[in-house]
C-alpha atoms as a PDB file:
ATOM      1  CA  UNK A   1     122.722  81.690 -29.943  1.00  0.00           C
ATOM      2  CA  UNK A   2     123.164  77.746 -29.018  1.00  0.00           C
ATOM      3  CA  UNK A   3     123.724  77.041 -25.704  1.00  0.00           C
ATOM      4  CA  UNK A   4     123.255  80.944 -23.524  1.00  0.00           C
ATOM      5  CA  UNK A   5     124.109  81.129 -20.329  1.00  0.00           C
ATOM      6  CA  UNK A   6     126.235  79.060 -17.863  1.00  0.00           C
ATOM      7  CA  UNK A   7     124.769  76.127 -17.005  1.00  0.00           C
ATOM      8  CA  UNK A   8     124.793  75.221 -13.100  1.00  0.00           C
ATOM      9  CA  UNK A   9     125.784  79.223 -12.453  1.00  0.00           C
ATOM     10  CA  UNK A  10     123.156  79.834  -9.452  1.00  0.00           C
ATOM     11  CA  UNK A  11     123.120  76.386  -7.972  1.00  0.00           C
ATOM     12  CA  UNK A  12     126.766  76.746  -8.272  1.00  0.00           C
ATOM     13  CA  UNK A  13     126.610  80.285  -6.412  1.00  0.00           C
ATOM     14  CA  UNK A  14     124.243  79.123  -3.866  1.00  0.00           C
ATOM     15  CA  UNK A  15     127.071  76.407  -3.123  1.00  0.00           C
ATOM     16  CA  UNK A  16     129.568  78.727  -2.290  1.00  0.00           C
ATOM     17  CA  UNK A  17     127.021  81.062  -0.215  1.00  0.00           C
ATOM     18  CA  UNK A  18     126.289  78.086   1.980  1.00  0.00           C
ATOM     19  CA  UNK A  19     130.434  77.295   2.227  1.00  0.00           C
ATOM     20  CA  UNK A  20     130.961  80.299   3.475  1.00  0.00           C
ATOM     21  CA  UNK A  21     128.268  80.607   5.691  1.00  0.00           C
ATOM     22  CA  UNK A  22     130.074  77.047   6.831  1.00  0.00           C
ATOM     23  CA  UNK A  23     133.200  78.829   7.479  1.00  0.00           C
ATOM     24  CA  UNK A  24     131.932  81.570   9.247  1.00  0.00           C
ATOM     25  CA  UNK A  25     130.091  79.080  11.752  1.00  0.00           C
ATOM     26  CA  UNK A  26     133.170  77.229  12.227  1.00  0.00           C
ATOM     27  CA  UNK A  27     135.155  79.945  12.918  1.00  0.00           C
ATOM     28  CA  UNK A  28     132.776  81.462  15.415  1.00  0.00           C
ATOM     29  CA  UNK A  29     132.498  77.947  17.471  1.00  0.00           C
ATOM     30  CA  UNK A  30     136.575  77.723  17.206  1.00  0.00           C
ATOM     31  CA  UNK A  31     136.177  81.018  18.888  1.00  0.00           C
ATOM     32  CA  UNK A  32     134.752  79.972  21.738  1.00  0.00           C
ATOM     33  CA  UNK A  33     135.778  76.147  22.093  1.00  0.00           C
ATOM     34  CA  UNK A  34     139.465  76.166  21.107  1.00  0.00           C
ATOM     35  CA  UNK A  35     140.234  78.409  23.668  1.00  0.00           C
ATOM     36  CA  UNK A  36     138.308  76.207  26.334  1.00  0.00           C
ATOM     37  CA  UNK A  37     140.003  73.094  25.189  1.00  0.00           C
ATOM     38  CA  UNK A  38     143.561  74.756  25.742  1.00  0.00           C
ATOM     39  CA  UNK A  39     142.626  75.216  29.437  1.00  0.00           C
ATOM     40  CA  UNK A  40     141.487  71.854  29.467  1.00  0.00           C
ATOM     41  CA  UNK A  41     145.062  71.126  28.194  1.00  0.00           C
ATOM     42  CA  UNK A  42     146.587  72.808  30.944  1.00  0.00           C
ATOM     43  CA  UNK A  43     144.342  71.016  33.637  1.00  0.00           C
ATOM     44  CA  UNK A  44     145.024  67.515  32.567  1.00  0.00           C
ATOM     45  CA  UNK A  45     149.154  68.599  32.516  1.00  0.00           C
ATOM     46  CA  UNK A  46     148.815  69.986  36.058  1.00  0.00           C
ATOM     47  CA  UNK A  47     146.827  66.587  37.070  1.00  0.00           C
ATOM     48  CA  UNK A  48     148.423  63.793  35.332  1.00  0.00           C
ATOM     49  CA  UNK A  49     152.065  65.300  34.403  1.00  0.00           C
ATOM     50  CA  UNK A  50     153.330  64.882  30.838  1.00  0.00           C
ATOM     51  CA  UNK A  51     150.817  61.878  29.921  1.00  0.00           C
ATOM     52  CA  UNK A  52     147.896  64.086  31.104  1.00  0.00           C
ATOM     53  CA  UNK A  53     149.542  66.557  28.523  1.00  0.00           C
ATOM     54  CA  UNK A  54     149.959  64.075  25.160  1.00  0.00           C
ATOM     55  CA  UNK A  55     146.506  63.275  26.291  1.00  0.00           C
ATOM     56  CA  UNK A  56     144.823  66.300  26.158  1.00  0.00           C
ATOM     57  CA  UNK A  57     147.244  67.595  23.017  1.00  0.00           C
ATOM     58  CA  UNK A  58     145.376  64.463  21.748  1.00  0.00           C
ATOM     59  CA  UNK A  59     142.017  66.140  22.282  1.00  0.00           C
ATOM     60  CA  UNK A  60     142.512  69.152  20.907  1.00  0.00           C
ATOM     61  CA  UNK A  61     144.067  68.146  18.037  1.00  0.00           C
ATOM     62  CA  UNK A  62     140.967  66.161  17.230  1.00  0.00           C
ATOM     63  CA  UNK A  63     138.684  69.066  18.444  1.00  0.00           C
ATOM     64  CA  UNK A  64     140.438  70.716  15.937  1.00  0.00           C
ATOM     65  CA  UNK A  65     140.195  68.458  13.263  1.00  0.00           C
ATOM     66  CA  UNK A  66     136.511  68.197  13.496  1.00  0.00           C
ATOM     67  CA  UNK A  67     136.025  72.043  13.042  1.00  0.00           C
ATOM     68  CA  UNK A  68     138.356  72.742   9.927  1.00  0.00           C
ATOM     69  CA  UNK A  69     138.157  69.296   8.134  1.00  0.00           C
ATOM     70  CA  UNK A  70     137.437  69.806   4.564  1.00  0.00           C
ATOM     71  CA  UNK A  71     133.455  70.020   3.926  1.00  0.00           C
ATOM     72  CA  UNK A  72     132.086  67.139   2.304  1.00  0.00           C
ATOM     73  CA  UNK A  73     130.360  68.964  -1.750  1.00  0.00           C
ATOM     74  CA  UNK A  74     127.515  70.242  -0.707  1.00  0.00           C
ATOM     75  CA  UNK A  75     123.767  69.248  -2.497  1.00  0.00           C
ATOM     76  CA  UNK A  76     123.553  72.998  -4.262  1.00  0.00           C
ATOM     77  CA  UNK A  77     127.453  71.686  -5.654  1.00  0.00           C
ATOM     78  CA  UNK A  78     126.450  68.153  -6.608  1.00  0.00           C
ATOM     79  CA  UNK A  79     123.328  70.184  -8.406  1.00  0.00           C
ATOM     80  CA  UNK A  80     125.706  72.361 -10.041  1.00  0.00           C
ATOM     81  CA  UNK A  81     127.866  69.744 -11.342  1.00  0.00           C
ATOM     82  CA  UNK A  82     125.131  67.658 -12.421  1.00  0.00           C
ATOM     83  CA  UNK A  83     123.428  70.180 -14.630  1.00  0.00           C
ATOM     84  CA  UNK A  84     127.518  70.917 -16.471  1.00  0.00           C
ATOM     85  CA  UNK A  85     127.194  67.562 -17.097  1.00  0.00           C
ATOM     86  CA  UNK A  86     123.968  67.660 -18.870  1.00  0.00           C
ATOM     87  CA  UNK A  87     125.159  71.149 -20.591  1.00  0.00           C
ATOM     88  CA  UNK A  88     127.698  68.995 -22.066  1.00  0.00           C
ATOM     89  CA  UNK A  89     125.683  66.610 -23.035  1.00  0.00           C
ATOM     90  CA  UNK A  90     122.918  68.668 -25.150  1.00  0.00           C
ATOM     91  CA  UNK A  91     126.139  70.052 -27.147  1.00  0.00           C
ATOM     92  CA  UNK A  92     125.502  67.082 -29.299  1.00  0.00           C
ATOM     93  CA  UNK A  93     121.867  68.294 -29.896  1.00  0.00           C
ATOM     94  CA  UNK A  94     123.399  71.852 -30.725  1.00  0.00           C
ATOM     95  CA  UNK A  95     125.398  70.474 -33.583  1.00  0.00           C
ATOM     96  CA  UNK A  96     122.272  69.167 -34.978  1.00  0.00           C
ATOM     97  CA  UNK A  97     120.773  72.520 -34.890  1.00  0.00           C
ATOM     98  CA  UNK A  98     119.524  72.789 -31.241  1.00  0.00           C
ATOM     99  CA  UNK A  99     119.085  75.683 -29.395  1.00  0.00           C
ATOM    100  CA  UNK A 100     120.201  74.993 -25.640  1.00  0.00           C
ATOM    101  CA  UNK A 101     119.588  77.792 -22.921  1.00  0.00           C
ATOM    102  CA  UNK A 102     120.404  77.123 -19.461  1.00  0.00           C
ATOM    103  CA  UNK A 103     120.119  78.495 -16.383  1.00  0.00           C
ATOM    104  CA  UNK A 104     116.796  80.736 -16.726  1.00  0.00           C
ATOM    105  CA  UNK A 105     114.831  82.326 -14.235  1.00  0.00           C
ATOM    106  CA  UNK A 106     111.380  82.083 -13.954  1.00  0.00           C
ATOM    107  CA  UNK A 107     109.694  85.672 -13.245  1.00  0.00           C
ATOM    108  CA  UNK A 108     107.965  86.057  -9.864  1.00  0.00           C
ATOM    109  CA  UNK A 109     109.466  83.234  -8.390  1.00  0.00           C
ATOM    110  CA  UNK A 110     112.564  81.709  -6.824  1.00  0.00           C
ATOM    111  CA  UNK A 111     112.400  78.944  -9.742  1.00  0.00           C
ATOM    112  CA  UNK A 112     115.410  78.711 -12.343  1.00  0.00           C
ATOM    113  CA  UNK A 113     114.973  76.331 -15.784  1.00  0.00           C
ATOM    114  CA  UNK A 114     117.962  74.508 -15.620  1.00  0.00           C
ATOM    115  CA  UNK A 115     118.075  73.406 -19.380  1.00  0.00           C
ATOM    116  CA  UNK A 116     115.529  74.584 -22.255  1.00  0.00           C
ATOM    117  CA  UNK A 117     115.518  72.839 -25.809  1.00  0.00           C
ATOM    118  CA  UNK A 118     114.178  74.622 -28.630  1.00  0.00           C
ATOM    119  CA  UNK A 119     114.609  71.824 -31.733  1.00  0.00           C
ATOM    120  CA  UNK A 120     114.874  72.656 -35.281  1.00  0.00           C
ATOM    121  CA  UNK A 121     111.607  71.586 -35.786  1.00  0.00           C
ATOM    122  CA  UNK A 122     109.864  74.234 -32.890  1.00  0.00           C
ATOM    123  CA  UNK A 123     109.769  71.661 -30.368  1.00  0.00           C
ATOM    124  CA  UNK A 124     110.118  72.939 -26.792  1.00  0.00           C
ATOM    125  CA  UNK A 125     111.637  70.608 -24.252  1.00  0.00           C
ATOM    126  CA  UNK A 126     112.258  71.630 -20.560  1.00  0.00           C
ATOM    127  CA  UNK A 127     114.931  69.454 -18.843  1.00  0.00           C
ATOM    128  CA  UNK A 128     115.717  69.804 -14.935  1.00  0.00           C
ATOM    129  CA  UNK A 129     118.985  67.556 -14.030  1.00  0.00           C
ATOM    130  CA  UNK A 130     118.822  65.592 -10.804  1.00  0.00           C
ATOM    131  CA  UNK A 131     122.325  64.489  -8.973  1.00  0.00           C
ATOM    132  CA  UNK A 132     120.874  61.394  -7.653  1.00  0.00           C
ATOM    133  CA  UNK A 133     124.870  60.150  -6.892  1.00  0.00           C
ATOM    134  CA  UNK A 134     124.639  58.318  -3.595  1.00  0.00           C
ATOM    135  CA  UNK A 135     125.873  54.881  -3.649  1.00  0.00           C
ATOM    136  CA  UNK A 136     123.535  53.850  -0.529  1.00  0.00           C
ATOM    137  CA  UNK A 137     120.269  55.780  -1.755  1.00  0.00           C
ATOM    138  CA  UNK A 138     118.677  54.021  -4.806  1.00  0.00           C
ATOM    139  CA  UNK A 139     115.366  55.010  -7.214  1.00  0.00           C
ATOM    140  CA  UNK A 140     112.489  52.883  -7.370  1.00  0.00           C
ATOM    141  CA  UNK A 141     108.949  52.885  -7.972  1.00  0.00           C
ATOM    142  CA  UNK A 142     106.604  52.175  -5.233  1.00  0.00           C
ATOM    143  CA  UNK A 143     102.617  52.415  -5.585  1.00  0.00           C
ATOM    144  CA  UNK A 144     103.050  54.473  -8.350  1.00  0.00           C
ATOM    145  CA  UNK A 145     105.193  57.102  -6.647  1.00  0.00           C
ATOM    146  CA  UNK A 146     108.699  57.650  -7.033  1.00  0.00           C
ATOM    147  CA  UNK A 147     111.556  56.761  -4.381  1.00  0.00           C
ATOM    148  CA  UNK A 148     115.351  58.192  -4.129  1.00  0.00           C
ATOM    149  CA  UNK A 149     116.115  55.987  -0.988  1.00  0.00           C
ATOM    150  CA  UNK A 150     114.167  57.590   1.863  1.00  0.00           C
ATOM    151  CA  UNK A 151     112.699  60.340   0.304  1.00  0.00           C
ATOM    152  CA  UNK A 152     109.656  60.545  -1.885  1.00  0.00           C
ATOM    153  CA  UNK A 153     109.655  62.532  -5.581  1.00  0.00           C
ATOM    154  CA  UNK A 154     106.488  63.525  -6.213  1.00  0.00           C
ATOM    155  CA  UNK A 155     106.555  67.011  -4.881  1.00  0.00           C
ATOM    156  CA  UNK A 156     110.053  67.880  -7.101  1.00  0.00           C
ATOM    157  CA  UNK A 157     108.248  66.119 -10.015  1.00  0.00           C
ATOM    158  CA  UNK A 158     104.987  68.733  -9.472  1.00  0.00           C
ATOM    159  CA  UNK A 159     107.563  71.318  -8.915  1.00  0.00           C
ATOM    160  CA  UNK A 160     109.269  70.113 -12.478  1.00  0.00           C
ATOM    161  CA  UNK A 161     105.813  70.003 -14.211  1.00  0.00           C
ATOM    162  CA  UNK A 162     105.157  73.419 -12.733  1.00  0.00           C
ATOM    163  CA  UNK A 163     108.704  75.103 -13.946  1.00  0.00           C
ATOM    164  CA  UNK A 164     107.195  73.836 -17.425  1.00  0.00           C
ATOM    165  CA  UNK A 165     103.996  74.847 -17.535  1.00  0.00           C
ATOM    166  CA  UNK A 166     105.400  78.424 -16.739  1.00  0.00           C
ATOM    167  CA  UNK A 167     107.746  77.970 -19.346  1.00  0.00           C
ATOM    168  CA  UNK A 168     105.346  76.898 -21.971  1.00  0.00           C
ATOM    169  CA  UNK A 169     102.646  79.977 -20.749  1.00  0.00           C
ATOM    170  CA  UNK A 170     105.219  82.810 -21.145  1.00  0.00           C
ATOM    171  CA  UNK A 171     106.423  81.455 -25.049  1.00  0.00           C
ATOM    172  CA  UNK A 172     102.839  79.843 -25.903  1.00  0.00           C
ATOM    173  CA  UNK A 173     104.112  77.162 -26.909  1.00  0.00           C
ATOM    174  CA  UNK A 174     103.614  72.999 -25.597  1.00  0.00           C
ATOM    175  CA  UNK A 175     106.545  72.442 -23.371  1.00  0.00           C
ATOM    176  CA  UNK A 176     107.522  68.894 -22.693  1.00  0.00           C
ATOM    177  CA  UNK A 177     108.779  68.101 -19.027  1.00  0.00           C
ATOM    178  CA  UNK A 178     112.280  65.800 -18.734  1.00  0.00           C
ATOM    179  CA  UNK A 179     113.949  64.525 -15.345  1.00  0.00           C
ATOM    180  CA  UNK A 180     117.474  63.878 -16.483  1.00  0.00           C
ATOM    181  CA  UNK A 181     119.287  61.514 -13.714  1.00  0.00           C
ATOM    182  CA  UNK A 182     123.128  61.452 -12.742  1.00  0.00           C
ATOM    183  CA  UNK A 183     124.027  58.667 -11.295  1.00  0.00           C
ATOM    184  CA  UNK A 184     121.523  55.961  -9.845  1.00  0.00           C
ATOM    185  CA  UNK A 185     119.568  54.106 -12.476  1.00  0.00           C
ATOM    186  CA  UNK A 186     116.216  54.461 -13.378  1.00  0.00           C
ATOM    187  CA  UNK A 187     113.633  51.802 -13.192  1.00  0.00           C
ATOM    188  CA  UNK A 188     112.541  50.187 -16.349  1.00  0.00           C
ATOM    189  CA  UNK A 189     115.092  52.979 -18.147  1.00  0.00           C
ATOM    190  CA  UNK A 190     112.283  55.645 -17.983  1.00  0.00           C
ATOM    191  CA  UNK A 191     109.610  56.168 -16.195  1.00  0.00           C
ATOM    192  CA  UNK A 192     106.634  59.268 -16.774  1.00  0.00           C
ATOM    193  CA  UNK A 193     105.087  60.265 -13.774  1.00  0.00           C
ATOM    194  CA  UNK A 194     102.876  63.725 -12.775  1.00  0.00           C
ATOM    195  CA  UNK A 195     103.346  64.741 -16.968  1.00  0.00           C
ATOM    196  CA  UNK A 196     106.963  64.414 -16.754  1.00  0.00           C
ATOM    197  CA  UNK A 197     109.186  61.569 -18.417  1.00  0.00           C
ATOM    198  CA  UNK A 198     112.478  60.542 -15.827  1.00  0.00           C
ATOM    199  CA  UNK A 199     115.182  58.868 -17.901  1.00  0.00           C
ATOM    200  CA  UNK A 200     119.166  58.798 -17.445  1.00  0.00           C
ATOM    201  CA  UNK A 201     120.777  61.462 -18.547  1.00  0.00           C
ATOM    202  CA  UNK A 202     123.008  60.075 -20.833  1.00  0.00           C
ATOM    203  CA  UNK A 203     119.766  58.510 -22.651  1.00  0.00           C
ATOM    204  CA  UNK A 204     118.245  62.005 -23.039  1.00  0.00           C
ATOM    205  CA  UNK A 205     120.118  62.835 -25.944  1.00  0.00           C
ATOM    206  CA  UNK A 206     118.975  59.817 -28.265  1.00  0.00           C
ATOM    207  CA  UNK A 207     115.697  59.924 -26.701  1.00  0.00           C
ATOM    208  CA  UNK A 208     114.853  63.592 -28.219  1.00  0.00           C
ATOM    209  CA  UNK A 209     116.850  62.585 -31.493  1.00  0.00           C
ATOM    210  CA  UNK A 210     114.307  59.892 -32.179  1.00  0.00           C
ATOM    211  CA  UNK A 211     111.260  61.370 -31.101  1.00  0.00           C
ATOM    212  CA  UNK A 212     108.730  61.185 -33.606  1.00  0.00           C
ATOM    213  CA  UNK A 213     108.873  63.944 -35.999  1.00  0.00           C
ATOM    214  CA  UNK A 214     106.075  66.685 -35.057  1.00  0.00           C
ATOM    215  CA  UNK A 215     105.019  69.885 -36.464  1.00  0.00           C
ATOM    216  CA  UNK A 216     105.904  72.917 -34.558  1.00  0.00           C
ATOM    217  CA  UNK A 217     103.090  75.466 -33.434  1.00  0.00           C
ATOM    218  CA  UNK A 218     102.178  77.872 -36.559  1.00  0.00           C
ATOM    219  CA  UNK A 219     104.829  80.157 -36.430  1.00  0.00           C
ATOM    220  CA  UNK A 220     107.232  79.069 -34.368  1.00  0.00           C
ATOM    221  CA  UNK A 221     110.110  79.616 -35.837  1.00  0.00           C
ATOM    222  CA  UNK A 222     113.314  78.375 -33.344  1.00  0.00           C
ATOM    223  CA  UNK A 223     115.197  81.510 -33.110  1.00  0.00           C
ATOM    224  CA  UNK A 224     112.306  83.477 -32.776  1.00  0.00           C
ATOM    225  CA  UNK A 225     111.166  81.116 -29.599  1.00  0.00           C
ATOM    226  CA  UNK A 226     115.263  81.409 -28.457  1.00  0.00           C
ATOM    227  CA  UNK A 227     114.863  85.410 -28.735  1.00  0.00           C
ATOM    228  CA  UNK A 228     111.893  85.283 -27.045  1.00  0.00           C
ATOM    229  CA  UNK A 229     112.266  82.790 -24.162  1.00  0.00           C
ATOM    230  CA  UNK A 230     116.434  85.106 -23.691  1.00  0.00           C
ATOM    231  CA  UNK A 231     113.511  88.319 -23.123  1.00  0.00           C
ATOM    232  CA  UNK A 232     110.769  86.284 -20.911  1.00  0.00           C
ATOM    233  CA  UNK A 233     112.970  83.890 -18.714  1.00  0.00           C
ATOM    234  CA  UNK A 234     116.268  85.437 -17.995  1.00  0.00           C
ATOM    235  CA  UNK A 235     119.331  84.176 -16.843  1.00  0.00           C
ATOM    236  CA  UNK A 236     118.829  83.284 -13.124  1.00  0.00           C
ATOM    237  CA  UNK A 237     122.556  83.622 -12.126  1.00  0.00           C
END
């Protein structure tokens, strides 16, 4: 039962969605400017002879370029990628008896559970990976509010402690809240902020390992919560 469902699957599909709708943009402005930029080709040959024509072979060339250059991973990929990379990760919780589902949907919304933990103990643990990879943007804490360069956190944080609290009303069971961060570091190593605890990634794993040992809910036995969160949160891809 360990580790259902493909981690990353929808952000991964909403990637691709938004390359092709790329594509299909591109192609429609090549449509309508490539064939412009010829006669602008031919104009600049008639004016200026055979420099006029390297000149505006030049252009279009670069017109070109611009419109079927590679695109740059888009955020939904990074996302994607990210939340493999934490899948691969909580395998070292599985071998200690985990139970790792990823990729869940939350009923009556457009919400997905990117990683739930189930411990051997009855624990519940919702994780939601962040691809925070940009080597100009940084984290930090100001007036008690969290910062990934320009842009303020708290609304994804509510939206985290949210996905959780749905999560723990549809098992009835506590569900803890984790932010688990690729890529820029985390002030002070971890950080707890509207109910949910922000911590790298790579930390997560020891973190939940040495969490003081708690009694489950009366009960809750872990593959009865895994059987019932697989019926109550589905897979979202």
């Amino acid at each position: 039962m360990a580790g259902r469902g493909g981690a990353g699957s929808s952000a991964a599909r909403m990637g691709q969605q938004q390359r092709a709708a790329e594509r299909r943009a591109r192609q429609g402005l090549a449509g309508k400017v490539l064939p412009a930029a010829a006669v602008g080709v031919l104009v600049l040959w008639a004016a200026l002879g055979a420099a006029g024509l390297v000149l505006g072979l030049v252009l279009l060339a670069g017109a070109g370029w611009k419109l079927f250059r590679p695109a740059g991973a888009s955020s939904w990929s990074k996302g994607a990628a990210g939340e493999r990379r934490t899948a691969d990760l909580m395998r070292a919780l599985e071998k200690d008896g985990w139970i790792a589902l990823h990729d869940r949907a939350v009923p009556g919304s457009k919400a997905n559970l990117d990683h739930l933990l189930i411990s051997p103990r009855g624990e519940v643990a919702y994780v939601d990976s962040k691809s925070w990879t940009s080597s100009k943007s940084k984290l930090r804490l100001q007036d008690g509010e969290l910062w990934y360069g320009r842009y303020p956190q708290t609304r994804a944080l509510q939206t985290v402690a949210w996905e959780a609290g749905q999560a723990s009303r549809l098992l009835g069971v506590p569900v803890t809240a984790y932010v688990a961060v690729h890529g820029a570091a985390v002030p002070y190593g971890q950080l707890h902020l509207q109910d949910v605890t922000v911590m790298n990634a790579k930390t997560l794993v020891r973190h939940l390992r040495n969490r003081a040992p708690a009694p489950g809910p009366a009960g809750a036995i872990p593959h009865q919560l895994a059987r019932r969160a697989e019926q109550l949160l589905p897979p979202a891809a």
